[in-house]
N, C-alpha and C. Protein backbone atom coordinates (compact mmCIF):
# COMPACT_ATOMS: atom_id res chain seq x y z
N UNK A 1 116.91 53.85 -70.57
CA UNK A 1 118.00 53.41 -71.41
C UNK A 1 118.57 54.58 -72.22
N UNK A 2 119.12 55.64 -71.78
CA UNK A 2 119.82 56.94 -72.26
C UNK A 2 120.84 56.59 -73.54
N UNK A 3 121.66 55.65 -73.15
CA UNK A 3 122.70 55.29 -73.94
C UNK A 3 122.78 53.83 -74.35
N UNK A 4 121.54 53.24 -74.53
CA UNK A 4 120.93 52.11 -74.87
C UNK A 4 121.22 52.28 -76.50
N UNK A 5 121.48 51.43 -77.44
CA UNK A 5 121.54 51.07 -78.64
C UNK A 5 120.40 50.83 -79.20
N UNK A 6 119.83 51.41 -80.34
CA UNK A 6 118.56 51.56 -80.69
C UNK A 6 118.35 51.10 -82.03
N UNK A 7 117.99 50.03 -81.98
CA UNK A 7 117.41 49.06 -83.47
C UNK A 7 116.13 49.32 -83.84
N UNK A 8 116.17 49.42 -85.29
CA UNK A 8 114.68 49.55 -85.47
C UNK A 8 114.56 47.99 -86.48
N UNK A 9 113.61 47.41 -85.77
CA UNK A 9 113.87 46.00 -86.41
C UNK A 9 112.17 46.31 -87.39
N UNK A 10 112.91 45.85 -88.69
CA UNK A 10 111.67 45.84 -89.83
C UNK A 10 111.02 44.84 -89.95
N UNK A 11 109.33 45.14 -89.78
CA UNK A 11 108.91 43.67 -90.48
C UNK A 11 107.73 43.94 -91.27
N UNK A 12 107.33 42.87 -91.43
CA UNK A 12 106.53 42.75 -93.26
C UNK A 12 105.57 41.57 -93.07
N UNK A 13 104.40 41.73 -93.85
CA UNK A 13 103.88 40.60 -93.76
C UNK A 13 104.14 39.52 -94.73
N UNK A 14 103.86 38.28 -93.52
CA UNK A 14 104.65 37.08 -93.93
C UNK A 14 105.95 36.93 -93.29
N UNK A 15 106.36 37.62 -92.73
CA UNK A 15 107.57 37.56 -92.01
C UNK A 15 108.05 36.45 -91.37
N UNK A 16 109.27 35.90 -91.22
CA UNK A 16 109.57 34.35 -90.60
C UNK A 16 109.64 34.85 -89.36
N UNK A 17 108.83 34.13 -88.28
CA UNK A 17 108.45 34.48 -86.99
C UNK A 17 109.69 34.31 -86.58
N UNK A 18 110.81 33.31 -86.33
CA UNK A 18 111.72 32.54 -85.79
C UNK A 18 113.18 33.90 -85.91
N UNK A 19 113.06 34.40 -87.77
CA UNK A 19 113.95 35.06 -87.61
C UNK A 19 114.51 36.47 -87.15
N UNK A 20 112.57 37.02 -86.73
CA UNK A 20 112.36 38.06 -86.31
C UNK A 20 112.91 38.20 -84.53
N UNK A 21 111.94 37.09 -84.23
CA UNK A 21 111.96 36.70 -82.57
C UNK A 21 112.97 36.45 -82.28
N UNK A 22 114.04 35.71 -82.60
CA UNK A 22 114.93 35.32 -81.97
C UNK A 22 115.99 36.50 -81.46
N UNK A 23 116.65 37.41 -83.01
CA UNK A 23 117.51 38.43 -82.75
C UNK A 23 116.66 39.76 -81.60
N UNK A 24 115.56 39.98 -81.66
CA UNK A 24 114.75 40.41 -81.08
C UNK A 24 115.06 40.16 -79.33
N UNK A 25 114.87 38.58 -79.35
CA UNK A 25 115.20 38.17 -77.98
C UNK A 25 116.43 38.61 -77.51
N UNK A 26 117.24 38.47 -78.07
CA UNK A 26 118.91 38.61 -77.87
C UNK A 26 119.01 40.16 -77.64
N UNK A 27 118.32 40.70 -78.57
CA UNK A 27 118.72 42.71 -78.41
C UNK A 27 118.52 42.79 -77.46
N UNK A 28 117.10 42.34 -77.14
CA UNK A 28 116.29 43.09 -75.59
C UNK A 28 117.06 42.32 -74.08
N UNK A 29 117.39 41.57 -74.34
CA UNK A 29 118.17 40.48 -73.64
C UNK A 29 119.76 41.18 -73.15
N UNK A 30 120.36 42.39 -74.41
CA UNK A 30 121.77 43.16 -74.35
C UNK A 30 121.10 44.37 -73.64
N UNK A 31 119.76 44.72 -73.75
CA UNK A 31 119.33 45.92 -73.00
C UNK A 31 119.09 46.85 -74.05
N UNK A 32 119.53 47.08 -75.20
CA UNK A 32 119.17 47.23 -76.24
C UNK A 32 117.48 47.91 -76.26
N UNK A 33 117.03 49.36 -76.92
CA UNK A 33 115.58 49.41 -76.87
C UNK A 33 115.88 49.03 -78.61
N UNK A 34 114.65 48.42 -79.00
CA UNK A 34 114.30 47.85 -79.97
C UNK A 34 113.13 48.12 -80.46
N UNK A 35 112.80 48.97 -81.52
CA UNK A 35 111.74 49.44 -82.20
C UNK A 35 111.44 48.70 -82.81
N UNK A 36 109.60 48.72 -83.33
CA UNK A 36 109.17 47.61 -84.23
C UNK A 36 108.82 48.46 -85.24
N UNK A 37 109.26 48.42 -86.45
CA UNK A 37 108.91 49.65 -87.95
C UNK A 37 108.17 48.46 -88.46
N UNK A 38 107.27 49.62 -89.23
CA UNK A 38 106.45 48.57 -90.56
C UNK A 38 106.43 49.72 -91.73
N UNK A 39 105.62 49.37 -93.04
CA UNK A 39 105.67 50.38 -93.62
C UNK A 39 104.79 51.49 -93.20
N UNK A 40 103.29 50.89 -92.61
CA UNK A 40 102.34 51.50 -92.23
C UNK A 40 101.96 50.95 -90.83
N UNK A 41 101.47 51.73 -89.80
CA UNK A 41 100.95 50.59 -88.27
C UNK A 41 99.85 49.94 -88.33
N UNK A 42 99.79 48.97 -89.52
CA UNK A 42 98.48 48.02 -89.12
C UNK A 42 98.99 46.93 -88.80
N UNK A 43 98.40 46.45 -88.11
CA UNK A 43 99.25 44.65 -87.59
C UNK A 43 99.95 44.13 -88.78
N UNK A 44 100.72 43.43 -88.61
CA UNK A 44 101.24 42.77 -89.49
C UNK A 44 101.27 41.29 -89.31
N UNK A 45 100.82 40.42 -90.36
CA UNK A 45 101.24 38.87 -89.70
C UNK A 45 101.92 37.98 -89.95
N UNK A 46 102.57 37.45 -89.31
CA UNK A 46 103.63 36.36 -89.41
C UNK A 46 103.64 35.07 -89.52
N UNK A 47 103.85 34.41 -91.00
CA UNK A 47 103.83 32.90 -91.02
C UNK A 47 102.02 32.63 -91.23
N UNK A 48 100.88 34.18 -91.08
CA UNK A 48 100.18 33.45 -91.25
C UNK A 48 99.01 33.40 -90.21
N UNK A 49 99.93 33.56 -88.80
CA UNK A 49 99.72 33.12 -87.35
C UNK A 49 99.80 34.10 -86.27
N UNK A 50 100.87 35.01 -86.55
CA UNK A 50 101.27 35.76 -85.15
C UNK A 50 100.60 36.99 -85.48
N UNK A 51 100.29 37.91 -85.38
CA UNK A 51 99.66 39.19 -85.48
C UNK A 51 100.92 40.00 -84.58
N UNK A 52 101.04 41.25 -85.30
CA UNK A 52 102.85 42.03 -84.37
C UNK A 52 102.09 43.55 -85.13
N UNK A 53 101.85 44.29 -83.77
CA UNK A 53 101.64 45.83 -83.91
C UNK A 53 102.79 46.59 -84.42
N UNK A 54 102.96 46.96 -84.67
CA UNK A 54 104.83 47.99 -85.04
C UNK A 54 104.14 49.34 -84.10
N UNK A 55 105.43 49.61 -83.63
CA UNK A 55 104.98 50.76 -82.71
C UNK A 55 105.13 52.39 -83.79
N UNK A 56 106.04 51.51 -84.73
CA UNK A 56 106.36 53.17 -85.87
C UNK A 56 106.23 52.72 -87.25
N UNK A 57 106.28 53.51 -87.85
CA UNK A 57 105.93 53.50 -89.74
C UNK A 57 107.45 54.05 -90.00
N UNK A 58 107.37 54.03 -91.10
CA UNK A 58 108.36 54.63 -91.96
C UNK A 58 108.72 55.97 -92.19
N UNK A 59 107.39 56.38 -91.22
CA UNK A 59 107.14 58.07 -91.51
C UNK A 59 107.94 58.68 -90.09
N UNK A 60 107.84 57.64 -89.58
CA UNK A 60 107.93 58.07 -87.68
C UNK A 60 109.13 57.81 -86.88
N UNK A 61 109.43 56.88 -87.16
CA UNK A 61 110.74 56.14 -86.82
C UNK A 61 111.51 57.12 -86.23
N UNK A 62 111.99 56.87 -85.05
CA UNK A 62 112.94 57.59 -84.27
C UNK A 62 114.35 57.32 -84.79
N UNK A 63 115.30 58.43 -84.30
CA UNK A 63 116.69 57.95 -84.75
C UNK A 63 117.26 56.65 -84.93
N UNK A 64 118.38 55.80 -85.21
CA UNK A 64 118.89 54.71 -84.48
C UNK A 64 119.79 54.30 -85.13
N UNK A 65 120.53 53.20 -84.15
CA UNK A 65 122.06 52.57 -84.58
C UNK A 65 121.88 51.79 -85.59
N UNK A 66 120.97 50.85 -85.73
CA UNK A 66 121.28 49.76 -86.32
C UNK A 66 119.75 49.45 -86.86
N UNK A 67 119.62 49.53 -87.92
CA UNK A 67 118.43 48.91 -88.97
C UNK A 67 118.24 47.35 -89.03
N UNK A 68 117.51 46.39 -88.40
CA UNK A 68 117.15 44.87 -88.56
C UNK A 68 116.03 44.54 -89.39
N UNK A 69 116.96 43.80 -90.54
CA UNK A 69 115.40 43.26 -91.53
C UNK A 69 115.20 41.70 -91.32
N UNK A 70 114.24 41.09 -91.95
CA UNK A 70 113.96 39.83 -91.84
C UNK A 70 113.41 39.01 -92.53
N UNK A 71 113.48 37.92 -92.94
CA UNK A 71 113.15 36.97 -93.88
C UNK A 71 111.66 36.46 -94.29
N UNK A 72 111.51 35.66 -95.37
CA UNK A 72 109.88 35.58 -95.10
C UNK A 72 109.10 36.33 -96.27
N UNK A 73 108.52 36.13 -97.34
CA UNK A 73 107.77 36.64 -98.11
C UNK A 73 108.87 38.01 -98.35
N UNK A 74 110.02 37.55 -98.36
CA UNK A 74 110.98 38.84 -98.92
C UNK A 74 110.21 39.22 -100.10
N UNK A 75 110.42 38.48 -101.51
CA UNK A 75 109.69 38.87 -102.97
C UNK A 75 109.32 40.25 -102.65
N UNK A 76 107.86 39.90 -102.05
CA UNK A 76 106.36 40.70 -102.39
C UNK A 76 107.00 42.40 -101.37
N UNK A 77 107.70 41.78 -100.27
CA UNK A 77 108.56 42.79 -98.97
C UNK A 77 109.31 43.97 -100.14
N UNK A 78 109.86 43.42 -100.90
CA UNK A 78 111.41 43.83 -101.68
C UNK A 78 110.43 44.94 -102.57
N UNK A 79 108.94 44.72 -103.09
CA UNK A 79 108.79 45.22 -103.86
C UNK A 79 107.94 46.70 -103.45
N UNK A 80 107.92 47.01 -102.12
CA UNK A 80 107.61 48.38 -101.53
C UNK A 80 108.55 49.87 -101.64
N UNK A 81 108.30 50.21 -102.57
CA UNK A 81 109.27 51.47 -103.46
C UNK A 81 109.48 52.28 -102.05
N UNK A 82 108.07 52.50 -101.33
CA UNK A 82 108.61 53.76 -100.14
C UNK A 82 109.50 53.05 -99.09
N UNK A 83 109.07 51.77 -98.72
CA UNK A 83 110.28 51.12 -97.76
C UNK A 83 111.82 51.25 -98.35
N UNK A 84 111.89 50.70 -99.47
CA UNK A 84 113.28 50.70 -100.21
C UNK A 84 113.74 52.24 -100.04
N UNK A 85 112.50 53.12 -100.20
CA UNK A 85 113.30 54.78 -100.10
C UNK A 85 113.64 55.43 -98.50
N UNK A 86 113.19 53.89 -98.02
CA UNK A 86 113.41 54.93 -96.68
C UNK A 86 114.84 54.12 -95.89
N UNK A 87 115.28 52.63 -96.33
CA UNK A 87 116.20 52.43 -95.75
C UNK A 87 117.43 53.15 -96.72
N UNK A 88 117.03 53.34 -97.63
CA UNK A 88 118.35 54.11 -98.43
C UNK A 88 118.92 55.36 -97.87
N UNK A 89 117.73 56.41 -97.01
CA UNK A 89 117.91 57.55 -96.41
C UNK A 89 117.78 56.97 -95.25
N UNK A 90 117.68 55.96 -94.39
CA UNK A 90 118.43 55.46 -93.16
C UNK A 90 119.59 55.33 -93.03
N UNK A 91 120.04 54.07 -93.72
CA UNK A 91 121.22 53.77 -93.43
C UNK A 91 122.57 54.21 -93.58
N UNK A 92 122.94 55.14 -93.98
CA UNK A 92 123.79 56.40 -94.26
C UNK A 92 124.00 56.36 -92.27
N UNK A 93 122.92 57.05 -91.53
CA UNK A 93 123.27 57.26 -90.40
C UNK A 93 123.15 56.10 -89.43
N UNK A 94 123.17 54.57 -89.94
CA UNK A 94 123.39 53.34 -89.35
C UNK A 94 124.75 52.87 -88.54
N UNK A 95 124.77 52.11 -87.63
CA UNK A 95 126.03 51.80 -87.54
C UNK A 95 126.05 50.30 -87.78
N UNK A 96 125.28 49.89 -88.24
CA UNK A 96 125.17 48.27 -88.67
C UNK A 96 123.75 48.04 -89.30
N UNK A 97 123.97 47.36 -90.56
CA UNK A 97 122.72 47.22 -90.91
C UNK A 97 122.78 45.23 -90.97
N UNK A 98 121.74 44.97 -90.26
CA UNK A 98 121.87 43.57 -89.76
C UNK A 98 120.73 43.28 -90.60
N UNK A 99 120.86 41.75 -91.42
CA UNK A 99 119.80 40.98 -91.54
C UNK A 99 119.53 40.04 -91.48
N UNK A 100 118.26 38.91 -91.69
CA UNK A 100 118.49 37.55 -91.17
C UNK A 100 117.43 37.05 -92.71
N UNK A 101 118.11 35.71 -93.05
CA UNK A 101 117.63 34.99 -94.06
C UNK A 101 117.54 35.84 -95.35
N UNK A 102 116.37 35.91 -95.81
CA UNK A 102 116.19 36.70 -97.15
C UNK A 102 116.18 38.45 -96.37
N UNK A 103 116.25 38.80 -95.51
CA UNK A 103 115.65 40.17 -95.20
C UNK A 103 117.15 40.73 -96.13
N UNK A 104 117.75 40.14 -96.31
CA UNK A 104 119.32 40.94 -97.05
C UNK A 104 118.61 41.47 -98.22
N UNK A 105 117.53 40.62 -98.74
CA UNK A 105 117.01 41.57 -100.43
C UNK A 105 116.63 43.09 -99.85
N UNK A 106 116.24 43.41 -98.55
CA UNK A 106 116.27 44.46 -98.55
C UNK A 106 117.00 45.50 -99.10
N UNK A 107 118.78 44.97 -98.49
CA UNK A 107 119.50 45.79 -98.41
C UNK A 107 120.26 45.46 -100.41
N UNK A 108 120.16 44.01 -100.84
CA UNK A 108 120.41 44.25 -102.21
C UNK A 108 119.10 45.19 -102.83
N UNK A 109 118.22 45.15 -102.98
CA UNK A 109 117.20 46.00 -103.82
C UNK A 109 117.81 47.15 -103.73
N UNK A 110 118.12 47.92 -102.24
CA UNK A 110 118.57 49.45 -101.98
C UNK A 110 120.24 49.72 -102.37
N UNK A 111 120.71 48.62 -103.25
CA UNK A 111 122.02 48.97 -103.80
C UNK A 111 123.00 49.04 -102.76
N UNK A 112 122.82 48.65 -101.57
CA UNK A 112 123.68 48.85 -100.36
C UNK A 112 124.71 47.87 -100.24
N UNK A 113 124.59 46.46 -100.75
CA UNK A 113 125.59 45.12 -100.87
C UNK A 113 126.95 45.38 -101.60
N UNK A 114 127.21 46.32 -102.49
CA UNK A 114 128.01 46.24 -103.42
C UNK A 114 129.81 46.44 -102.30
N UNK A 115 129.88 45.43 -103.02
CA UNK A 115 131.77 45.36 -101.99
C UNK A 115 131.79 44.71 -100.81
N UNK A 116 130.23 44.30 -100.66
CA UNK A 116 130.34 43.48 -99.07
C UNK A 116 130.21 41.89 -99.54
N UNK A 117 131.03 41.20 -98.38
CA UNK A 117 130.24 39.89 -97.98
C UNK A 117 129.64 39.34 -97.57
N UNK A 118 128.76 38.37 -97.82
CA UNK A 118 127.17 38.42 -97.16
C UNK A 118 126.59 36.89 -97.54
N UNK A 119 125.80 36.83 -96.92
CA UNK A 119 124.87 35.23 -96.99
C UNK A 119 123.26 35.61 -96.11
N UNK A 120 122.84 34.15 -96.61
CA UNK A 120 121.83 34.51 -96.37
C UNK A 120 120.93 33.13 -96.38
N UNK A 121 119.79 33.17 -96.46
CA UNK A 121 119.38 31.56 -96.04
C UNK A 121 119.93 30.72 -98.01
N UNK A 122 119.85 29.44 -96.53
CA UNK A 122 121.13 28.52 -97.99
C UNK A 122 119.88 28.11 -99.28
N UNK A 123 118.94 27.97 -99.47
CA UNK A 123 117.55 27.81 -100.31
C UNK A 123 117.53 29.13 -101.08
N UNK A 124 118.23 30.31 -100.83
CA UNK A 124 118.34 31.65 -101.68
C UNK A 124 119.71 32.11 -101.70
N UNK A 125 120.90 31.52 -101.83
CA UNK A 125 122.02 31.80 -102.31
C UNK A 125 121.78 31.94 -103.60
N UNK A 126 121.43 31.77 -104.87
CA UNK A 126 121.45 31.99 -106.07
C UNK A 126 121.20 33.11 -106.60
N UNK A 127 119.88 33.11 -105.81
CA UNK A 127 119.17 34.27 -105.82
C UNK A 127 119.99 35.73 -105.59
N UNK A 128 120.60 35.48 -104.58
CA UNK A 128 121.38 36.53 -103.66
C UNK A 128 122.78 36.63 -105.18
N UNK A 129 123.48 35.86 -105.59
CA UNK A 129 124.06 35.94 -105.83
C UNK A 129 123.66 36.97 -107.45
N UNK A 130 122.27 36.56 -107.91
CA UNK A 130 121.92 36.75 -108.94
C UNK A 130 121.51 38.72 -109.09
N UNK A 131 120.99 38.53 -107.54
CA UNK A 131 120.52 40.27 -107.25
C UNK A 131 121.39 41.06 -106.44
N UNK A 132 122.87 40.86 -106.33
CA UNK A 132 123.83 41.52 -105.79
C UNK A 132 125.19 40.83 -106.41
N UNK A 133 125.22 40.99 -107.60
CA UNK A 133 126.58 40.67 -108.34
C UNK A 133 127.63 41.30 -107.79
N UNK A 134 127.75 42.02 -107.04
CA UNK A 134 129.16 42.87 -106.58
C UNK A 134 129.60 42.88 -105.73
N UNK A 135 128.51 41.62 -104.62
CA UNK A 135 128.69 41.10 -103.67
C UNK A 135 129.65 39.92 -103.53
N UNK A 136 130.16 39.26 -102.82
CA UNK A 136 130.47 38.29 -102.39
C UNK A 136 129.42 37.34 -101.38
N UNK A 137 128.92 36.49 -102.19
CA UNK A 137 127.84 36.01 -101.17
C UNK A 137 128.68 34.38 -100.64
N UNK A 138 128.55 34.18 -99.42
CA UNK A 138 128.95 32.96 -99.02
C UNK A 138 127.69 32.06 -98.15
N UNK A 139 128.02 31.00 -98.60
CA UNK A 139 127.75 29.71 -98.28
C UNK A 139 128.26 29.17 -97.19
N UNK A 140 127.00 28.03 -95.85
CA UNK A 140 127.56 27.42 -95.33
C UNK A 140 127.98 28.28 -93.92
N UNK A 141 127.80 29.39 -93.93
CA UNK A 141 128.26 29.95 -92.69
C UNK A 141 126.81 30.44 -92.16
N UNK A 142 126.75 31.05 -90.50
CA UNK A 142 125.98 30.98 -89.94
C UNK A 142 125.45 32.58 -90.01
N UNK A 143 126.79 33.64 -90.15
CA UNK A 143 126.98 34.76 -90.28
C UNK A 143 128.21 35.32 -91.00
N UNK A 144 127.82 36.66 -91.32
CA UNK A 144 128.70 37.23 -91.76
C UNK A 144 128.87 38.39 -91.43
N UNK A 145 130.51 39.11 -91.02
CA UNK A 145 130.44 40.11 -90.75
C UNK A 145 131.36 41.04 -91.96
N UNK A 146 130.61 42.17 -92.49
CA UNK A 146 131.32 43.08 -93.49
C UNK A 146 131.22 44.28 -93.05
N UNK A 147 131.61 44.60 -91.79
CA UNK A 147 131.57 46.12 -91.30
C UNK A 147 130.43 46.25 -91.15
N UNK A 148 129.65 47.31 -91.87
CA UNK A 148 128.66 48.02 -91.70
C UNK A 148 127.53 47.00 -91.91
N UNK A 149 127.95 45.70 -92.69
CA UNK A 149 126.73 45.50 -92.67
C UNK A 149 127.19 43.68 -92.13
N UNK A 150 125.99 43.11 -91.44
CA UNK A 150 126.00 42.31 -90.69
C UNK A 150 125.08 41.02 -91.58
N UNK A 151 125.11 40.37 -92.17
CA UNK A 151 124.20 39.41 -92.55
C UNK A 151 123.97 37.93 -92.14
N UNK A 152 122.91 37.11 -91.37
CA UNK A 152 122.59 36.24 -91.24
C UNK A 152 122.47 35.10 -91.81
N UNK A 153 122.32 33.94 -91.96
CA UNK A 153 121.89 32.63 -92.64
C UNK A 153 120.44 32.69 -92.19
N UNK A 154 119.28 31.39 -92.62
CA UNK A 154 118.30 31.69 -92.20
C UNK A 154 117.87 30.98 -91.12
N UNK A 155 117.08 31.00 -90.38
CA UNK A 155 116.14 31.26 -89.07
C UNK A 155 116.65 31.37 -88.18
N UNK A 156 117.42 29.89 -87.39
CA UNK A 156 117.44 29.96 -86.40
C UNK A 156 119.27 30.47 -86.12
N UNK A 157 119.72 31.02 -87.68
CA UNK A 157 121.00 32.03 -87.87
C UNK A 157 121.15 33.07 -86.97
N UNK A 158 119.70 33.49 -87.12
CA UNK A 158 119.47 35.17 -86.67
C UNK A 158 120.10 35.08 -85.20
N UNK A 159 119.49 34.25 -84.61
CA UNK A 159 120.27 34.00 -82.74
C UNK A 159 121.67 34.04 -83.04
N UNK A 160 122.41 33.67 -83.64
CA UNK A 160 123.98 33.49 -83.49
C UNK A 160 124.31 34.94 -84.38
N UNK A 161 123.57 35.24 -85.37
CA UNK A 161 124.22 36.55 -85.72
C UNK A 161 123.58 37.77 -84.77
N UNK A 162 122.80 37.49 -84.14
CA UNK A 162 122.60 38.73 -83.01
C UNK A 162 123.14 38.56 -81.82
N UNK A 163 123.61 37.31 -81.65
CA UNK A 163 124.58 37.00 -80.36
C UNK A 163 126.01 37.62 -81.17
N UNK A 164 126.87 37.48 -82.14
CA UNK A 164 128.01 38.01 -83.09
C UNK A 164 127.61 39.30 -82.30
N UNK A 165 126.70 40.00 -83.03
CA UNK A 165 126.52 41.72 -82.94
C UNK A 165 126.50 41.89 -81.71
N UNK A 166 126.22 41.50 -80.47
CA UNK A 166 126.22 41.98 -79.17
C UNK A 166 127.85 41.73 -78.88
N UNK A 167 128.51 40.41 -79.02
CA UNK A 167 129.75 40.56 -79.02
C UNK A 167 130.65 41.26 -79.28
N UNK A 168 130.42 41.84 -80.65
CA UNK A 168 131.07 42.95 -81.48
C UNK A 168 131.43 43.80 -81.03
N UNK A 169 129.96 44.37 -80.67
CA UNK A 169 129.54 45.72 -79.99
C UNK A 169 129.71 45.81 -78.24
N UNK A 170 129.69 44.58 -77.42
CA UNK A 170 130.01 44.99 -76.12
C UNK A 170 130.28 43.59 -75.29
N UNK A 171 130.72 42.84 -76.03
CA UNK A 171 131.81 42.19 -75.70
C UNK A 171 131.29 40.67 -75.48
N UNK A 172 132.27 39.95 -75.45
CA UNK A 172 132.26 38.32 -74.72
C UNK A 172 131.40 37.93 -74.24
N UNK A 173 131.69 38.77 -73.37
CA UNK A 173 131.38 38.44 -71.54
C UNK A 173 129.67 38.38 -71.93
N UNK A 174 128.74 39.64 -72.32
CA UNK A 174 127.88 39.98 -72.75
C UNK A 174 126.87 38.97 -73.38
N UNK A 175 127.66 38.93 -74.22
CA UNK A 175 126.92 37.45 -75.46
C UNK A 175 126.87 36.60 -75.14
N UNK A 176 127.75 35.81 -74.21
CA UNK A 176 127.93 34.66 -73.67
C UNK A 176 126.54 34.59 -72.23
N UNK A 177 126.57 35.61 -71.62
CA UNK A 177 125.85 36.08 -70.43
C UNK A 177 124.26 35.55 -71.31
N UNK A 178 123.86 36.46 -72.30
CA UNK A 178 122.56 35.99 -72.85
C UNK A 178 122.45 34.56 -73.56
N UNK A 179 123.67 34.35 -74.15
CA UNK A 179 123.38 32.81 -74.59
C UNK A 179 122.82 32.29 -73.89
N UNK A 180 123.33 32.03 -72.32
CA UNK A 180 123.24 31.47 -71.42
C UNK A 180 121.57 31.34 -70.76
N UNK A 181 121.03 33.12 -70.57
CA UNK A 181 119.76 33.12 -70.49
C UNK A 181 118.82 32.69 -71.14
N UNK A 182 118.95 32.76 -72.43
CA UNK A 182 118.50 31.89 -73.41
C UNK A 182 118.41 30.33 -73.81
N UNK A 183 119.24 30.11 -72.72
CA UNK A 183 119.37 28.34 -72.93
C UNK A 183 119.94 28.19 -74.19
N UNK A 184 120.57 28.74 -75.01
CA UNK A 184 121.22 28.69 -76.75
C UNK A 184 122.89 28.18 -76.39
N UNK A 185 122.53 26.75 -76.47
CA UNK A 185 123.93 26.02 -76.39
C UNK A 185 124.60 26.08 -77.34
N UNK A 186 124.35 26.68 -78.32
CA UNK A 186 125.09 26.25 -80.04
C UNK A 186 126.03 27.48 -79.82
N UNK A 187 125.49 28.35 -79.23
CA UNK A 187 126.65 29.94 -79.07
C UNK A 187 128.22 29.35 -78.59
């Protein structure tokens, strides 16, 4: 995959399995290589249940287009000073920073929301609204697109905003093609 689009999708423990997996499915599904970052490579677990190796740390991480965070024990996630320092010196060279449900506190903690519009799961709109005042946060939608940065509703959002981003990025035909593989009639 030479000219493959390269996500480094973040996760954390506690992570919402649903909102990780799904956009996950869809990248790898566009052909997309898709990195798994953590802060450190010890398993990480999800919901509790899933155990997920990350193939890179924060230290290691190869180049890439597009930074994916994810929902799920955001709080305790939000409060890792070296993660927060490392998507701040990521995303500068991003071309989309995508998230699903709460994973957006990522990108509010790192001061990155200000002037965008954005949502996020509907149980933490307040929240969102409360920790990114300069945002425009909306309600009720499935996704949102603000240029650079891409934000989700929560769980089963993440599929329709990573089906959006494959559209975006390489067309119709594309997104529609994986909906399809996916059995995801709601696309």
């Amino acid at each position: 995959m030479p000219n493959a689009i390269r996500i480094a999708a973040l996760i954390h423990p506690g992570m919402e399995i649903l909102d990780f997996a799904g956009p996950v499915e869809v990248f790898t599904n566009a052909g997309w290589e898709v990195f798994i970052v953590a802060r450190d490579k010890s398993p990480v677990t999800s919901q509790g249940i899933v155990k997920i190796l990350p193939q890179y740390d924060i230290t290691d991480c190869p180049p890439i287009d597009i930074l994916a965070t994810f929902g799920g024990n955001s709080e305790e996630a939000v409060q890792q000073q070296e993660v927060i320092r490392w998507i701040k010196e990521t995303a500068p060279a991003c071309q989309v920073l995508f998230s699903v449900c709460t994973g957006v506190f990522y990108y509010a903690t790192a001061g990155l929301l200000n002037g965008h519009r954005v949502t996020t799961f509907h149980g933490e709109i307040e929240r969102l609204k409360q920790e990114a005042p300069q945002s425009e946060v909306l309600t009720g939608v499935k996704y949102v697109d603000s240029g650079k940065i891409v934000t989700a509703a929560g769980v089963s959002s993440g599929i329709d905003g990573a089906l959006y981003l494959v559209e975006r990025l390489e067309g119709k035909a594309k997104a529609d093609a994986i909906a399809k593989y996916i059995e995801y009639a709601r696309w």
